[in-house]
N, C-alpha and C. Protein backbone atom coordinates (compact mmCIF):
# COMPACT_ATOMS: atom_id res chain seq x y z
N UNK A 1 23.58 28.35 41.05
CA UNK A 1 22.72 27.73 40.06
C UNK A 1 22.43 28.75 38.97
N UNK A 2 22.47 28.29 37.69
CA UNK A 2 22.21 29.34 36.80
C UNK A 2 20.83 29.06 36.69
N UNK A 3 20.23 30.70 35.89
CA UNK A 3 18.74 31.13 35.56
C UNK A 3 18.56 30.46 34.32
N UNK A 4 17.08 30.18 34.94
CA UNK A 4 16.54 29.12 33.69
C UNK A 4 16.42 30.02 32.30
N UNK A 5 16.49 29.06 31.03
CA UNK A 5 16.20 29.76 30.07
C UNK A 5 14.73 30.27 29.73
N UNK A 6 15.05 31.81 29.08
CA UNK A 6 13.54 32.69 29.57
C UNK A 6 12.39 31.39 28.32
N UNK A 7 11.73 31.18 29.13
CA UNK A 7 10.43 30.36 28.27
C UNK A 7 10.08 30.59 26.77
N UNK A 8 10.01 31.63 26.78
CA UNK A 8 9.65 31.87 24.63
C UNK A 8 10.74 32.06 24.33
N UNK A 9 11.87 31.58 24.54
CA UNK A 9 13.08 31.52 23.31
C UNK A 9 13.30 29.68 23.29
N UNK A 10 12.66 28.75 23.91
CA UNK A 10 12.35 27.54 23.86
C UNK A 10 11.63 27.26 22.52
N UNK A 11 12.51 25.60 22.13
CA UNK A 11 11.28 25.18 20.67
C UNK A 11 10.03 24.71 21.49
N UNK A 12 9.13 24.03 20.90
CA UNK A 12 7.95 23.59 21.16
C UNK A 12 8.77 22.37 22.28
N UNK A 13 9.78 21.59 21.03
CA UNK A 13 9.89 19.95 21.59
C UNK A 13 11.07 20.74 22.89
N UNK A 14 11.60 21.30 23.11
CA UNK A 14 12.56 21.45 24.47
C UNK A 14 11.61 21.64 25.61
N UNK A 15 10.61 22.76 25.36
CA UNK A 15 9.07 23.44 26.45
C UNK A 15 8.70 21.94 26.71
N UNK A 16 8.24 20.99 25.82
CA UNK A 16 7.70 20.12 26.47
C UNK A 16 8.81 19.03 27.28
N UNK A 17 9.74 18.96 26.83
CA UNK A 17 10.86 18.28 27.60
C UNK A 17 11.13 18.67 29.38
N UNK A 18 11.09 19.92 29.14
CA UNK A 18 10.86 20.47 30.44
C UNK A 18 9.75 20.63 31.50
N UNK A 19 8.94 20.67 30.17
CA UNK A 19 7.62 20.30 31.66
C UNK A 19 7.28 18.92 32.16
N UNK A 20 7.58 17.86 31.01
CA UNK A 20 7.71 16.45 31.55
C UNK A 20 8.62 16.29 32.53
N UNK A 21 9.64 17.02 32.87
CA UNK A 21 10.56 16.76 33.92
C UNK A 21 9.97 17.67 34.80
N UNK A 22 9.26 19.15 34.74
CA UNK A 22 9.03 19.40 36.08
C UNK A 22 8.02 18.72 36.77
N UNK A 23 6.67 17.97 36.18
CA UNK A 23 5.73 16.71 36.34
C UNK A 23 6.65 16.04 37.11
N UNK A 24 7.16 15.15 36.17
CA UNK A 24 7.87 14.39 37.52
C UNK A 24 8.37 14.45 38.78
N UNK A 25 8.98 15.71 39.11
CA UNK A 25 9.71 16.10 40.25
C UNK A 25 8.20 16.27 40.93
N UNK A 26 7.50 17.01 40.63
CA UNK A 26 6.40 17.77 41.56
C UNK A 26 5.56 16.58 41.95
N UNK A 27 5.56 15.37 41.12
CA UNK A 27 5.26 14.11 41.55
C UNK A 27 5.67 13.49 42.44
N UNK A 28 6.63 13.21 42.10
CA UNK A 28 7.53 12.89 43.40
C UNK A 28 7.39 13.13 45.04
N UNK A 29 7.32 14.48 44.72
CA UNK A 29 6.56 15.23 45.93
C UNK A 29 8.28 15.87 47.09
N UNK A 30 9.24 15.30 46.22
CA UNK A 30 10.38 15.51 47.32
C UNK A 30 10.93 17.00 46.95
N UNK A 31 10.12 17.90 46.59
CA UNK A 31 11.03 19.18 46.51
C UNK A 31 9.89 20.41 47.38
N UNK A 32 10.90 20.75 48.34
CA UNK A 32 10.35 21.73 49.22
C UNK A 32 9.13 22.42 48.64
N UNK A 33 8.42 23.26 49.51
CA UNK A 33 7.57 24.06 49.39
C UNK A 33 7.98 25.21 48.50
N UNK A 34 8.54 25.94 49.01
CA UNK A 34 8.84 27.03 47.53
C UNK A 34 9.37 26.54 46.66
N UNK A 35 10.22 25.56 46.51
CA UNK A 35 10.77 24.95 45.06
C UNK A 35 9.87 24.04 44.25
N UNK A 36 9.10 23.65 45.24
CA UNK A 36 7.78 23.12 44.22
C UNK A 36 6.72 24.62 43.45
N UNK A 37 6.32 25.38 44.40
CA UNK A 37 5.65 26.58 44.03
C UNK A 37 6.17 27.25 42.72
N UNK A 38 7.85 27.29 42.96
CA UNK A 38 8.57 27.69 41.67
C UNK A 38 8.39 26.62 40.20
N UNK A 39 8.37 25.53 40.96
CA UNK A 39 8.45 24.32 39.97
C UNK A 39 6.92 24.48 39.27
N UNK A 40 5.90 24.54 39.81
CA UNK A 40 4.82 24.95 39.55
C UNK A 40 4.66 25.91 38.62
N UNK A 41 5.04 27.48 38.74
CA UNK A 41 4.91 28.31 38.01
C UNK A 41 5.57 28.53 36.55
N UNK A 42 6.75 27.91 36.70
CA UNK A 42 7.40 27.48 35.59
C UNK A 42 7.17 26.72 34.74
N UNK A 43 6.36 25.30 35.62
CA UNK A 43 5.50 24.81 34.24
C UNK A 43 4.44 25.24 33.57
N UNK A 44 3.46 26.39 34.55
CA UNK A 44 2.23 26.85 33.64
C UNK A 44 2.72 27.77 32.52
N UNK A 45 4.16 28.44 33.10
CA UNK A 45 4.55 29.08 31.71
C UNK A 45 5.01 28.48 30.84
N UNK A 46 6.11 27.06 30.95
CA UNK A 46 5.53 26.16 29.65
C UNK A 46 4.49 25.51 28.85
N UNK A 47 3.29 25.79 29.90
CA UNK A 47 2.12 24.84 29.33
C UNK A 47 1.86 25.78 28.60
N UNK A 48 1.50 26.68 28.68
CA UNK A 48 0.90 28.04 27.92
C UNK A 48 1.96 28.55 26.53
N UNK A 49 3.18 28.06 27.03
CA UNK A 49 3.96 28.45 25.35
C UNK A 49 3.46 27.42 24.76
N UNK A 50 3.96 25.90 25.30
CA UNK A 50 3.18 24.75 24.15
C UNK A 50 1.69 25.31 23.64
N UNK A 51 0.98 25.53 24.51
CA UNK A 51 -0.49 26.12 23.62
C UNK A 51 -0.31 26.89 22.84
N UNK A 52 0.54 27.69 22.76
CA UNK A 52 0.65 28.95 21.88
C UNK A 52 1.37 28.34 20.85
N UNK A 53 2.68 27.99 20.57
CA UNK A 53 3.42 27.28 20.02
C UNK A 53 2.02 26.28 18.88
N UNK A 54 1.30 25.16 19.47
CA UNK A 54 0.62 24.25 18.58
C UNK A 54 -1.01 25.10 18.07
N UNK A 55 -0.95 26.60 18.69
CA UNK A 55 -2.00 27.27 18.00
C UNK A 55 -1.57 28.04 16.59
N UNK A 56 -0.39 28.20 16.90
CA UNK A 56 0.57 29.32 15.92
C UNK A 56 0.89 28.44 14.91
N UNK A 57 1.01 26.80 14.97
CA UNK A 57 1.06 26.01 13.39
C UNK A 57 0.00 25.58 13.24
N UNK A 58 -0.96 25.26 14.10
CA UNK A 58 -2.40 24.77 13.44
C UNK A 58 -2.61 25.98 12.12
N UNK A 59 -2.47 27.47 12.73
CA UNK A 59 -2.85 28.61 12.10
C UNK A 59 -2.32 28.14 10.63
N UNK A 60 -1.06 27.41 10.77
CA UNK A 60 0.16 27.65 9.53
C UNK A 60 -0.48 26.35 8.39
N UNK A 61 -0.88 25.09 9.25
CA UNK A 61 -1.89 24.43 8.60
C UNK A 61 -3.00 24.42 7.43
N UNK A 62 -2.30 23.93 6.55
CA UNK A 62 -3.76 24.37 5.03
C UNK A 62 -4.11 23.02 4.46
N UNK A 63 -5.17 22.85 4.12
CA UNK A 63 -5.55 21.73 3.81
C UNK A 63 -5.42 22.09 1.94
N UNK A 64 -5.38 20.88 1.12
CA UNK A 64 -5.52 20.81 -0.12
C UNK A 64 -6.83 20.45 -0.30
N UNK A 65 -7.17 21.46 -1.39
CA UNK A 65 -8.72 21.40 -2.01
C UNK A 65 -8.28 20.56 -2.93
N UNK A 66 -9.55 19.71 -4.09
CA UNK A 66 -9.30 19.00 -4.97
C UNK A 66 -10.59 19.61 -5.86
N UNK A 67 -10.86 19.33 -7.26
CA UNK A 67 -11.80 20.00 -8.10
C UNK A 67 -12.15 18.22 -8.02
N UNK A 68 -13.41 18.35 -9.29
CA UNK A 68 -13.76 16.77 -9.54
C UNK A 68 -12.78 15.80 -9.95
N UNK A 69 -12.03 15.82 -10.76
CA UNK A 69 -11.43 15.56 -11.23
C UNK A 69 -9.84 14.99 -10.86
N UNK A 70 -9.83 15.52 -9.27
CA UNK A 70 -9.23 15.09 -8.14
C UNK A 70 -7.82 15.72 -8.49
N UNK A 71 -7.79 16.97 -9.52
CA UNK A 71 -6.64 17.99 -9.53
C UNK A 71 -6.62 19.02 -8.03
N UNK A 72 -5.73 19.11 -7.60
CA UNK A 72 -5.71 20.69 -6.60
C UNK A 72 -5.59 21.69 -7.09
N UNK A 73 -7.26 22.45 -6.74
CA UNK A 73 -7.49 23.74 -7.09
C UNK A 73 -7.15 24.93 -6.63
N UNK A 74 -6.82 23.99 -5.14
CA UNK A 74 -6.32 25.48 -4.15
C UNK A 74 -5.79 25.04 -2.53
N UNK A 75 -5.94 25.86 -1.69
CA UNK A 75 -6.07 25.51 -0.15
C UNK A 75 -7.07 26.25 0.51
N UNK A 76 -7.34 25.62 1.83
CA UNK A 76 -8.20 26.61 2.93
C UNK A 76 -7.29 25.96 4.06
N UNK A 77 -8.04 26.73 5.03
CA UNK A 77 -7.27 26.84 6.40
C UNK A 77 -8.26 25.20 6.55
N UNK A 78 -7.27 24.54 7.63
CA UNK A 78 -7.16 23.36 8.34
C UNK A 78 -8.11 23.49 9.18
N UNK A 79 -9.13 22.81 9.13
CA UNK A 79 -9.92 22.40 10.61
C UNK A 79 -10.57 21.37 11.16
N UNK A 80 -9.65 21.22 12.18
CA UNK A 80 -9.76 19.98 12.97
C UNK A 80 -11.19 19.30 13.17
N UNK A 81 -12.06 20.21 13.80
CA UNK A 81 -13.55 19.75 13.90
C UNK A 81 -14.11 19.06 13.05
């Protein structure tokens, strides 16, 4: 069996492709004890790139300012809240 690909050279949309499939399996419930444990650890290291991954474009995120006059004067950073 070949070695999985190392986690941060994954896009966002492949990381999550992969953890929806390791969900499922671990759902399932039909994969041994250490291959679930593995299956396990492998997804928290995808969960944690997706977090990083959708923190690193929120960052990239700018909202458009407008003056009265409803010209754009500028940007600021994006926030969700």
């Amino acid at each position: 069996m070949s070695e999985p690909v190392p986690v941060e050279t994954l896009s966002f949309e492949a990381a999550m492709a992969e953890l929806e499939t390791i969900v499922r399996q671990l759902e399932a419930g039909d994969a041994p004890l250490d291959a679930s444990v593995d299956l396990y650890s492998r997804g928290e290291a995808l969960k944690k790139h997706c977090e990083a991954r959708l923190a690193a474009a929120q960052v990239r995120i700018e909202m458009i300012t407008t003056g009265a006059g409803g010209q754009a004067t500028g940007t600021q950073p994006f926030d969700a809240d």
